[in-house]
Protein backbone atom coordinates (compact mmCIF):
# COMPACT_ATOMS: atom_id res chain seq x y z
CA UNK A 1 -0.89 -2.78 -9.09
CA UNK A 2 0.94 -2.40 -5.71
CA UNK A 3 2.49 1.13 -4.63
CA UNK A 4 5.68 2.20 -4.91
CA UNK A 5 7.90 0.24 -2.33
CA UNK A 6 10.18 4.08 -2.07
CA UNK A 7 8.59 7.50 -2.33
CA UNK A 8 10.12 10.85 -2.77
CA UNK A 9 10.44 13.41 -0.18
CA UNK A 10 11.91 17.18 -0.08
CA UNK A 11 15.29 17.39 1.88
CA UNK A 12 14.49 19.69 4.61
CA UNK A 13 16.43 20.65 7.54
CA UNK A 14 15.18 17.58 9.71
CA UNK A 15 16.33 14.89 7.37
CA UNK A 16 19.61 16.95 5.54
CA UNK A 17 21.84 15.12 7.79
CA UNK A 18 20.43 11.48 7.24
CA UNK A 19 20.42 11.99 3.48
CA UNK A 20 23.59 13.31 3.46
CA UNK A 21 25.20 10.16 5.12
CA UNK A 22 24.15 7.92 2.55
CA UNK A 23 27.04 6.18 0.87
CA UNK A 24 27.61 4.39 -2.31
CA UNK A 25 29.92 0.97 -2.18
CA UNK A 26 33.58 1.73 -2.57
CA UNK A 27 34.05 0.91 -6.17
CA UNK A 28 31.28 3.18 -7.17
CA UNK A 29 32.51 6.27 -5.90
CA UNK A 30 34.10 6.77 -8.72
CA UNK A 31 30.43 7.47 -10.90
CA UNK A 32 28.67 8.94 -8.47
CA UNK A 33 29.48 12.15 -6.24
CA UNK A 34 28.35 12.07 -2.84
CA UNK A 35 24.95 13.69 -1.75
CA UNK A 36 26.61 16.55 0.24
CA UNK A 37 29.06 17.45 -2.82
CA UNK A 38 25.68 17.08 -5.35
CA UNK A 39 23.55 19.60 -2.74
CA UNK A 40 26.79 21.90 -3.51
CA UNK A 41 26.61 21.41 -6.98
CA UNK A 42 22.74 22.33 -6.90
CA UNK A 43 23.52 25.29 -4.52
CA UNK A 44 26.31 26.62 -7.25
CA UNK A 45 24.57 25.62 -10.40
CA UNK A 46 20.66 27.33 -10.16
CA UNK A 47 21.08 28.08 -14.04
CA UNK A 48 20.72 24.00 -14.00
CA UNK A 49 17.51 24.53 -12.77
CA UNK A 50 18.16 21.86 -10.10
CA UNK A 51 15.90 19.31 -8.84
CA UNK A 52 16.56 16.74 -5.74
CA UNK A 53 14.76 14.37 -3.35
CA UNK A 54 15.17 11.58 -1.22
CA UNK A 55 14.47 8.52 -1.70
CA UNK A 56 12.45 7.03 1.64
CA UNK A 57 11.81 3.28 1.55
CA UNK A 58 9.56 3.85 4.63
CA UNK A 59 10.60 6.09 7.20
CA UNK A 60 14.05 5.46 6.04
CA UNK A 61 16.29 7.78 3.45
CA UNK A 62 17.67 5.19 1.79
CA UNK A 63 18.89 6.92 -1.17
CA UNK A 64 18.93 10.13 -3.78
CA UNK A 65 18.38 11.86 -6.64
CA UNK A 66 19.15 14.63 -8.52
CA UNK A 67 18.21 16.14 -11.59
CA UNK A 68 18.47 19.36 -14.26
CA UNK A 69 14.64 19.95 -14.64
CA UNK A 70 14.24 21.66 -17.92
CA UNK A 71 17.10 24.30 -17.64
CA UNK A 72 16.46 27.28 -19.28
CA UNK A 73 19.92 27.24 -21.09
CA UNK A 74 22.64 25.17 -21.91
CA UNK A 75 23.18 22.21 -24.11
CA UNK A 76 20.12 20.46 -21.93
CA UNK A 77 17.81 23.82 -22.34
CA UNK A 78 14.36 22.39 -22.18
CA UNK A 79 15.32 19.09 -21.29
CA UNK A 80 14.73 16.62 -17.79
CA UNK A 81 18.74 15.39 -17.01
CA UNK A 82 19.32 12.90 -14.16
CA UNK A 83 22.17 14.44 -12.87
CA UNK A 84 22.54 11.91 -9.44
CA UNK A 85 20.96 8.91 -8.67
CA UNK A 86 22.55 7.25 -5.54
CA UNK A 87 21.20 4.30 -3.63
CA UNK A 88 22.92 3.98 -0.24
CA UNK A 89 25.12 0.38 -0.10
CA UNK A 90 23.23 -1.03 2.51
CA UNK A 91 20.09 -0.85 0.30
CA UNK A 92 21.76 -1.80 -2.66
CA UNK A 93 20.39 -5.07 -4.76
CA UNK A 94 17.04 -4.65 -3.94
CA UNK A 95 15.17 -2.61 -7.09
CA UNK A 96 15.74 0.78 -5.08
CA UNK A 97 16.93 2.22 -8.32
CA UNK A 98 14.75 0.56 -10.79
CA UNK A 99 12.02 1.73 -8.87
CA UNK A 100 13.15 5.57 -8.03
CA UNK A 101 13.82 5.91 -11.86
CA UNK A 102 10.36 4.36 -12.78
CA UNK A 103 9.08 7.29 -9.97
CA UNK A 104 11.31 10.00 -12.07
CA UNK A 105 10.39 8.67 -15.34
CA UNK A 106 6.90 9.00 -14.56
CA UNK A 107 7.16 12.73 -13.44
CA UNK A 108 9.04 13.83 -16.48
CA UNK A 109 6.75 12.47 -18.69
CA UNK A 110 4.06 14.24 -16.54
CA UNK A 111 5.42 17.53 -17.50
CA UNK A 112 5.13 16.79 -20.58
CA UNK A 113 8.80 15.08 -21.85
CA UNK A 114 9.01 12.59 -24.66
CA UNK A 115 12.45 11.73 -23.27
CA UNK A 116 14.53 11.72 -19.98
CA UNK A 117 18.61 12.14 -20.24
CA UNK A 118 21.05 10.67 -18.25
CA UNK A 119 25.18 10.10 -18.36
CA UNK A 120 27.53 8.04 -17.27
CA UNK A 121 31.04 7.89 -16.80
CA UNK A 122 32.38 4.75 -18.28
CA UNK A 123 34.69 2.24 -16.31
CA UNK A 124 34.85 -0.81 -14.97
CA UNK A 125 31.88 -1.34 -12.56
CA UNK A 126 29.81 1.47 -14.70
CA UNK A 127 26.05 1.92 -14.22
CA UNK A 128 25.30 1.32 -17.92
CA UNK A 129 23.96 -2.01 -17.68
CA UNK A 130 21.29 -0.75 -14.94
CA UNK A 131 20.45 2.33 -17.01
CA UNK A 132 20.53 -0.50 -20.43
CA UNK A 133 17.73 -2.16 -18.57
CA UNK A 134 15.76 0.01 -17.92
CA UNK A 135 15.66 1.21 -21.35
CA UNK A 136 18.04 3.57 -22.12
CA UNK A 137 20.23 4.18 -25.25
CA UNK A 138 23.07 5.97 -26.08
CA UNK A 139 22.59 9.39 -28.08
CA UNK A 140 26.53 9.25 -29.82
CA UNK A 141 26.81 12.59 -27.36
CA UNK A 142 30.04 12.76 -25.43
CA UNK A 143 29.32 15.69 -22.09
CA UNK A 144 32.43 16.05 -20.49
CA UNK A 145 34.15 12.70 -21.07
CA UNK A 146 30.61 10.84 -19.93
CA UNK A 147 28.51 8.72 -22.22
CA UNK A 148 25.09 10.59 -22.98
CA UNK A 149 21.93 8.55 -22.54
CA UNK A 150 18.25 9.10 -23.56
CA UNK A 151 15.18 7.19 -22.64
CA UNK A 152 12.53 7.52 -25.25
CA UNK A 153 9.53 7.87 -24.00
CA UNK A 154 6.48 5.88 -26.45
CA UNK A 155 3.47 8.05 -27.55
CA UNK A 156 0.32 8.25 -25.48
């Protein structure tokens, strides 16, 4: 098995300002919030029990994610949520996702999970077929106009 192309790394105060200039392509900005407005989120949301990293395909941040790591209410009390998952445009196209969400996958179901949660909001251009791919299925759950998802994960 080779290792991981991208690895995970805190955002500190030496690599805020790199993460924060990733950018989606234009026509997804309408699914996915930008990495300073999901730091704010985090910052005004700690009952969501937030979790983020960067994504580093080498030295490089390359993209994000962010997610609600077992809250300890809510409807996702318990629960691992990706709330953001951004891959910059330039880095697009090239299993960056596929590959962070294997990394996130793997964590959750380190801590125990037998399922990871996601949403989407749906559109033309939506991230549903990437999320399809990789597994994911939709609950019948509607969370604030967005299309709940779940990724089972298979017993040990």
């Amino acid at each position: 098995m080779s290792p991981p192309r991208v690895h995970l790394r805190e955002i500190t105060d030496a690599n805020r300002e790199a993460v924060r200039a990733l950018r989606v392509r234009r026509e997804q900005k309408q699914f996915v919030a930008s990495v300073s407005r999901s730091l704010k989120q985090a910052a005004q949301s700690p009952e969501a029990n937030p979790w983020y990293r960067a994504v580093y395909l080498g030295d490089e941040p390359v993209g994000f994610v962010m997610l609600s790591w077992k809250p300890p209410t809510g409807p996702y009390e318990g629960r691992h949520f990706i709330w953001r998952l951004l891959v910059d445009k330039h880095h697009q196209r090239r299993g960056i996702g596929r590959e962070t969400l294997s990394q996130i996958a793997a964590l959750v179901r380190a801590d125990g999970a037998t399922e990871l949660l996601t949403s989407y909001d749906p559109g033309d251009g939506e991230p549903w077929p990437f999320y399809q791919k990789f597994g994911f299925e939709p609950t019948g759950e509607i969370d604030d106009g967005e299309i709940v998802l779940r990724l089972v994960f298979p017993d040990r």
